[in-house]
C-alpha atoms as a PDB file:
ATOM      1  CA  UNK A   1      68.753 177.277 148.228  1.00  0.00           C
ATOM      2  CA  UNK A   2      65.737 175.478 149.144  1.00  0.00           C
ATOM      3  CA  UNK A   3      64.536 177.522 151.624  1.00  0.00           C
ATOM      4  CA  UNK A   4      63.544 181.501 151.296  1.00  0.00           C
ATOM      5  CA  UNK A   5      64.806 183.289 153.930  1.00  0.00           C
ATOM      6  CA  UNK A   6      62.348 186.663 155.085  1.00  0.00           C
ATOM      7  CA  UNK A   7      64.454 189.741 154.503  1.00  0.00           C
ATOM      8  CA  UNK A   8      61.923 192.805 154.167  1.00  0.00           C
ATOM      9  CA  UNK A   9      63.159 195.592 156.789  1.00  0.00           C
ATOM     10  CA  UNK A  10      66.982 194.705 156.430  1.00  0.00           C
ATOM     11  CA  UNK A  11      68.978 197.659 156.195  1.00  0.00           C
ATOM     12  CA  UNK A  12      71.847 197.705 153.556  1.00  0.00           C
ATOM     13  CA  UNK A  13      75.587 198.307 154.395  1.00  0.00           C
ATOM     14  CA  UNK A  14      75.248 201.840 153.274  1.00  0.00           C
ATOM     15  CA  UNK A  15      72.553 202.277 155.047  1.00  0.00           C
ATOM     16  CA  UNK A  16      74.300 201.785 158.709  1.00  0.00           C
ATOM     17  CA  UNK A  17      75.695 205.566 158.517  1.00  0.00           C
ATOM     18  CA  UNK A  18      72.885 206.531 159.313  1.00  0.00           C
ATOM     19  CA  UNK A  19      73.147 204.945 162.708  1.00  0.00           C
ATOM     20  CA  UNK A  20      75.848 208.260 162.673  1.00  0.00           C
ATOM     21  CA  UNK A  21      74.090 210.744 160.737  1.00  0.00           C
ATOM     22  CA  UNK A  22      70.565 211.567 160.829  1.00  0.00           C
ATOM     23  CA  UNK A  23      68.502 211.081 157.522  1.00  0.00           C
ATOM     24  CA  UNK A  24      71.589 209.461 155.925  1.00  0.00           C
ATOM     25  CA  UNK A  25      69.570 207.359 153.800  1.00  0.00           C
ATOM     26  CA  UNK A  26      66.574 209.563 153.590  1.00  0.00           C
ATOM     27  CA  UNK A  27      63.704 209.927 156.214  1.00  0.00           C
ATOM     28  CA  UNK A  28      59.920 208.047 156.127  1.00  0.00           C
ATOM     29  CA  UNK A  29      58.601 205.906 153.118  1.00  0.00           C
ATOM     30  CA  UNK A  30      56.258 208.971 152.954  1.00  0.00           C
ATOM     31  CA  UNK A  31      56.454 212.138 154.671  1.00  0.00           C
ATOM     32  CA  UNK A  32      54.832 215.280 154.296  1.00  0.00           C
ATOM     33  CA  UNK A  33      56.832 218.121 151.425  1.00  0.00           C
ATOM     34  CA  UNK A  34      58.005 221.195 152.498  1.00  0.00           C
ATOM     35  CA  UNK A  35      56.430 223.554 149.913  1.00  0.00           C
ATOM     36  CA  UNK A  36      59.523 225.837 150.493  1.00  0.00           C
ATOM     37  CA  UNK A  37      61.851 223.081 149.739  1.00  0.00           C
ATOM     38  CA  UNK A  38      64.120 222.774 146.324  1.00  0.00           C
ATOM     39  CA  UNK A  39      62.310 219.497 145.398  1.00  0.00           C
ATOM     40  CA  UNK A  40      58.883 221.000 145.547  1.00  0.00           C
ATOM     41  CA  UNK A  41      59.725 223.840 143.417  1.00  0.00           C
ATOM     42  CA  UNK A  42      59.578 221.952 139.957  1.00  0.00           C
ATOM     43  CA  UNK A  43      55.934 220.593 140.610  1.00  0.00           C
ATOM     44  CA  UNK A  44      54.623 224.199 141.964  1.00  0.00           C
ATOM     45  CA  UNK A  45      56.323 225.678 138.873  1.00  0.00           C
ATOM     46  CA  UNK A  46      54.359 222.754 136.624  1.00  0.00           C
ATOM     47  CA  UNK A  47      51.141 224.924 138.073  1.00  0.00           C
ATOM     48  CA  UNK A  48      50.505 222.180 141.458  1.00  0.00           C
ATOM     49  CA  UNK A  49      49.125 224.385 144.359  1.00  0.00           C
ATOM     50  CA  UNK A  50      51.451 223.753 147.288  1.00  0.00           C
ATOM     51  CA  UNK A  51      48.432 222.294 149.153  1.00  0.00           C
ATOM     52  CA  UNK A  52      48.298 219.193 146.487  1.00  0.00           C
ATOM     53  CA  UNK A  53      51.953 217.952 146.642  1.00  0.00           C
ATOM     54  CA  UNK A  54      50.805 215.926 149.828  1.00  0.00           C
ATOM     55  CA  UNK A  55      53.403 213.631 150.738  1.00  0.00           C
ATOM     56  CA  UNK A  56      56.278 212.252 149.119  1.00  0.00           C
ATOM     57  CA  UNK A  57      58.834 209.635 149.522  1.00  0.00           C
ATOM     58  CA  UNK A  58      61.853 211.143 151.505  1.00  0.00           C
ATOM     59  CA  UNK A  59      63.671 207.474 152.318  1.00  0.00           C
ATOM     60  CA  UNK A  60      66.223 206.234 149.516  1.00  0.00           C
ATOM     61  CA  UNK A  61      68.225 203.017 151.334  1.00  0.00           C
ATOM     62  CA  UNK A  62      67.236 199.437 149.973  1.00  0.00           C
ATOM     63  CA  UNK A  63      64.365 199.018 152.200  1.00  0.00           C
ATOM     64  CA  UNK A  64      61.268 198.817 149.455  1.00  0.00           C
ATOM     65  CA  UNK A  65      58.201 197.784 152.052  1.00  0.00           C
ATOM     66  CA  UNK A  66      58.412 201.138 153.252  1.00  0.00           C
ATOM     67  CA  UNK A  67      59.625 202.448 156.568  1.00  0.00           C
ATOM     68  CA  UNK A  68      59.211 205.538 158.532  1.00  0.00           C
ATOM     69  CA  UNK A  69      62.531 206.114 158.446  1.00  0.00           C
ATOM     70  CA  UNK A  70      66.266 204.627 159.187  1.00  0.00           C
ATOM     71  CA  UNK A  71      67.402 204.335 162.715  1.00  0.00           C
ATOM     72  CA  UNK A  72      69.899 207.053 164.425  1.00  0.00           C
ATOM     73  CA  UNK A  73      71.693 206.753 167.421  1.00  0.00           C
ATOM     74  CA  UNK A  74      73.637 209.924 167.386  1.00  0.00           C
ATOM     75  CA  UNK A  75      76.610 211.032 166.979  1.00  0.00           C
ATOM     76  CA  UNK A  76      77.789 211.255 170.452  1.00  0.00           C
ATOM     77  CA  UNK A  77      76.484 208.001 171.403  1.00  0.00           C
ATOM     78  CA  UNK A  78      78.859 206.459 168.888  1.00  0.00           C
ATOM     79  CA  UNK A  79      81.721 208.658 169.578  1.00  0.00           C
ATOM     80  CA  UNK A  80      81.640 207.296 173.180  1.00  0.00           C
ATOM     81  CA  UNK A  81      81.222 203.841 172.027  1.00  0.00           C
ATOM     82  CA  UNK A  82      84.341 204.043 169.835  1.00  0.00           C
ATOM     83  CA  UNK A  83      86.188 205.997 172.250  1.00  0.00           C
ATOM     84  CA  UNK A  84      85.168 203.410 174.946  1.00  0.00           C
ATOM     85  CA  UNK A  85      86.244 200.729 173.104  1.00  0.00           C
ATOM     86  CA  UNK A  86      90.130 202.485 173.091  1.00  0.00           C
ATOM     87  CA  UNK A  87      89.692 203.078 176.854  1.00  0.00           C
ATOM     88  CA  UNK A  88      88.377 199.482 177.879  1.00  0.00           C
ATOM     89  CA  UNK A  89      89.800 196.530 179.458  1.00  0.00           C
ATOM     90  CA  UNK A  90      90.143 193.721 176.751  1.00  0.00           C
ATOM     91  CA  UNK A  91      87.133 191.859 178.365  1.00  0.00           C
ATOM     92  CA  UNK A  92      84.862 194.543 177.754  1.00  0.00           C
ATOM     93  CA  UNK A  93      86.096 196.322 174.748  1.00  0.00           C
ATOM     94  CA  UNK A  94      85.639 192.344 172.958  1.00  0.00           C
ATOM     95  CA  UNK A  95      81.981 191.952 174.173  1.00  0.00           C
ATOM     96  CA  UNK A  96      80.278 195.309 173.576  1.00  0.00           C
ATOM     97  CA  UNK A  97      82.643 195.486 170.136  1.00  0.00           C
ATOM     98  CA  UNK A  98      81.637 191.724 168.681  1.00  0.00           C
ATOM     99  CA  UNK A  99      77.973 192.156 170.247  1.00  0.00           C
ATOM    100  CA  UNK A 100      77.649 195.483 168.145  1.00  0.00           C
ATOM    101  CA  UNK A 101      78.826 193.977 164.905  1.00  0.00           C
ATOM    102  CA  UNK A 102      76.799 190.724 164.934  1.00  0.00           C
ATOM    103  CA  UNK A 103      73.898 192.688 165.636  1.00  0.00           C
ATOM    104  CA  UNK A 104      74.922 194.768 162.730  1.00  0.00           C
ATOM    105  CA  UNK A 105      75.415 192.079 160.222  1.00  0.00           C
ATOM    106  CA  UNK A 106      72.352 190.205 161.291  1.00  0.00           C
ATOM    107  CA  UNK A 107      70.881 193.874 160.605  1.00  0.00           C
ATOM    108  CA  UNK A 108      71.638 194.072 156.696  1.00  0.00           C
ATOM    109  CA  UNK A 109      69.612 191.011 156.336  1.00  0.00           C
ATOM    110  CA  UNK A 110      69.536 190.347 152.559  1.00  0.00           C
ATOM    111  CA  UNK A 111      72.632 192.785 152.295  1.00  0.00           C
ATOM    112  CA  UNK A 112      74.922 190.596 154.419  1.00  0.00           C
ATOM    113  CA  UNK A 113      72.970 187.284 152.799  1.00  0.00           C
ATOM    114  CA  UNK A 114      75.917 184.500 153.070  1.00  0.00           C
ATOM    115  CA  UNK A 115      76.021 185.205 156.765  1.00  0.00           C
ATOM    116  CA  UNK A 116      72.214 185.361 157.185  1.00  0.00           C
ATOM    117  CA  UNK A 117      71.575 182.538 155.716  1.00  0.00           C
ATOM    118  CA  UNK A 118      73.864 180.779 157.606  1.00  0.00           C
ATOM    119  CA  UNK A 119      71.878 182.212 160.823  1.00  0.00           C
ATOM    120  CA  UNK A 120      68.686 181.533 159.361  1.00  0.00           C
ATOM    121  CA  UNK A 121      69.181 177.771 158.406  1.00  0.00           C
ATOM    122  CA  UNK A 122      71.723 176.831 161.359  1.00  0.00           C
ATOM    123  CA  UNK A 123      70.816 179.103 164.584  1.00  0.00           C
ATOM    124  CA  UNK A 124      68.129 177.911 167.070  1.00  0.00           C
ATOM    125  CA  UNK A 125      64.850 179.749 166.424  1.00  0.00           C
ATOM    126  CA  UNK A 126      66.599 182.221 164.113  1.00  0.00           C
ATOM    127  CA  UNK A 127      64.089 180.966 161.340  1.00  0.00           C
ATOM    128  CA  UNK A 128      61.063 182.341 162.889  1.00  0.00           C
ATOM    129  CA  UNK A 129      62.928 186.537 162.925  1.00  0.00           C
ATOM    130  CA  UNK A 130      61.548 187.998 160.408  1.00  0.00           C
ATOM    131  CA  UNK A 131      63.011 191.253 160.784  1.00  0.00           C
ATOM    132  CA  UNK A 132      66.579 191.572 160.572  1.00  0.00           C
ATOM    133  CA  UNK A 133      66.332 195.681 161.505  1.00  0.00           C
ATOM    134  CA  UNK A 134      64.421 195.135 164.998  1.00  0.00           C
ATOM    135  CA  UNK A 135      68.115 193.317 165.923  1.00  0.00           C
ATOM    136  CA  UNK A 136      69.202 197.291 165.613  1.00  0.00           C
ATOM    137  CA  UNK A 137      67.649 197.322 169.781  1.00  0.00           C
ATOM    138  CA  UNK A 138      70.145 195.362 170.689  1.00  0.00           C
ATOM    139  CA  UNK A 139      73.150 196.606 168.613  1.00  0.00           C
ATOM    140  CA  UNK A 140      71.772 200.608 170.537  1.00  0.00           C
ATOM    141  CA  UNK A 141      71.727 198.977 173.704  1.00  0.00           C
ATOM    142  CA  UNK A 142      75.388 197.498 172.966  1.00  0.00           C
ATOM    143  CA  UNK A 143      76.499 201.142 172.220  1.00  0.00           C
ATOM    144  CA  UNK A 144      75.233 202.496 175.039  1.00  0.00           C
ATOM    145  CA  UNK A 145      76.098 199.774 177.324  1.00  0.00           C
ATOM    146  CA  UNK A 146      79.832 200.251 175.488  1.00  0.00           C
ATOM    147  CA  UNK A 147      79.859 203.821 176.099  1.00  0.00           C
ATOM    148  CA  UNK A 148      78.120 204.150 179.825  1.00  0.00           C
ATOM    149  CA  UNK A 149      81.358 201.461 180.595  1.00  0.00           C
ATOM    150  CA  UNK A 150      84.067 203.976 179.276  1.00  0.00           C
ATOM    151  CA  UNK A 151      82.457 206.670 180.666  1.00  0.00           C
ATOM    152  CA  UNK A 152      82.641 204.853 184.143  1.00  0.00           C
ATOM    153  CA  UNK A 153      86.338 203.733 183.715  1.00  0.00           C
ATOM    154  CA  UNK A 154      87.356 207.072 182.816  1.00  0.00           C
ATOM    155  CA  UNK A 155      85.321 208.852 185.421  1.00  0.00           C
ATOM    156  CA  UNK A 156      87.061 206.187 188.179  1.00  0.00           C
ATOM    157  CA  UNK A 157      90.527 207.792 186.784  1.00  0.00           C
ATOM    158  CA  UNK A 158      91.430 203.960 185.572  1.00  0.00           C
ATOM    159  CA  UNK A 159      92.519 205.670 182.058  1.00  0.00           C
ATOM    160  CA  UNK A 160      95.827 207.574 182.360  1.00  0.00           C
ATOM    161  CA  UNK A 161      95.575 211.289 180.940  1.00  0.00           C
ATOM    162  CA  UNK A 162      97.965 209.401 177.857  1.00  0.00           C
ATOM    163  CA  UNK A 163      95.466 206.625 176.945  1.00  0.00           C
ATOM    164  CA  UNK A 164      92.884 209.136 176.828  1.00  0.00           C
ATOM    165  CA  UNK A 165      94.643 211.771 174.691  1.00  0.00           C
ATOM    166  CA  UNK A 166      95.660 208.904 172.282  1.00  0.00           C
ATOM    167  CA  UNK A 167      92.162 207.600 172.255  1.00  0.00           C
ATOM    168  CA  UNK A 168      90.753 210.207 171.157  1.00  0.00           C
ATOM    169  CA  UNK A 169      93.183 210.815 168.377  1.00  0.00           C
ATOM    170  CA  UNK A 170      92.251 207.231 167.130  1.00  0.00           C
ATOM    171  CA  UNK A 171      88.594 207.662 168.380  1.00  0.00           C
ATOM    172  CA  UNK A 172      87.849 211.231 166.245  1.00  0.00           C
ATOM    173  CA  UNK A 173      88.762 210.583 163.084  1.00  0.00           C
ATOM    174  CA  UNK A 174      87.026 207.272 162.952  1.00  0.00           C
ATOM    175  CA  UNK A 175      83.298 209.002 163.848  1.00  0.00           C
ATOM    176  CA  UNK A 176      84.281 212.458 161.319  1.00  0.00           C
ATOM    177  CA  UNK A 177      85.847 210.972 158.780  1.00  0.00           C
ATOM    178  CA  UNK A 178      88.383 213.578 158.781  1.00  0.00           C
END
């Protein structure tokens, strides 16, 4: 490929739970050890004061320029989004869902590279983004948008008692897991 595309700050497929679960892929580049903690123990038993260990890094997902941290949503903010997107009209439940996985995939930058590059070479002004994670403000204002629209529908009483018992046997296990 002729061209190199910029993908420092992308954040890797594995990486996205953390959108879900806080410190999922770690916390900052460099943040400050707990003395108390398990992973401090083996330098303070090596004879380190506490008051040396300084900082550490806590972050472990792909990004190696160094980050204070992975972004996080929370929980209930995706719940609602997925829930919403049971509860939705097909006109809405296709906008916020497609917006919030293009904004994903442009997101994993070098992790999602076929695509990118695609983006990067073929999309107007694309070339000049150089961070593929600042395109996580828009996928957070999808999911909010998402779930502030199924909150509203279901609020107005447009979603039978049914729909919204079924949804959230659909919506629950998809945010647990279980």
């Amino acid at each position: 490929f002729p061209v190199t595309i910029p993908m420092n700050w992308s954040i890797g497929k594995a990486e996205s739970f953390t959108l879900l679960v806080p410190d999922a892929a770690g916390r900052a580049s460099s943040d400050a050890m707990d003395s108390k903690s398990e992973f401090a123990k083996a330098p303070q038993n090596a004879g380190i004061a506490p008051e040396q260990l300084g900082s550490m890094p806590t972050y472990w997902g792909i990004e190696k320029m160094g980050t204070g941290g992975p972004t996080y949503f929370g929980a209930i903010a995706i719940f609602l989004f997925i829930l919403s997107l049971f509860v939705l009209d097909n006109r809405w439940r296709w906008t916020v869902g497609v917006l919030a996985a293009f904004t994903l995939f442009l997101a994993w930058g070098r992790d999602f590279e076929a695509f990118n590059r695609i983006m990067f070479e073929h999309f107007p002004l694309y070339s000049k983004f150089r961070v593929p994670s600042m395109i996580l403000t828009v996928t957070g204002f999808t999911v909010v948008l998402g779930a502030t629209l199924g909150i509203q529908r279901m609020i107005d009483g447009e979603v039978d008692k049914a729909k919204l018992q079924k949804s959230l046997i659909y919506a629950l296990p998809i945010v647990t897991g279980k």
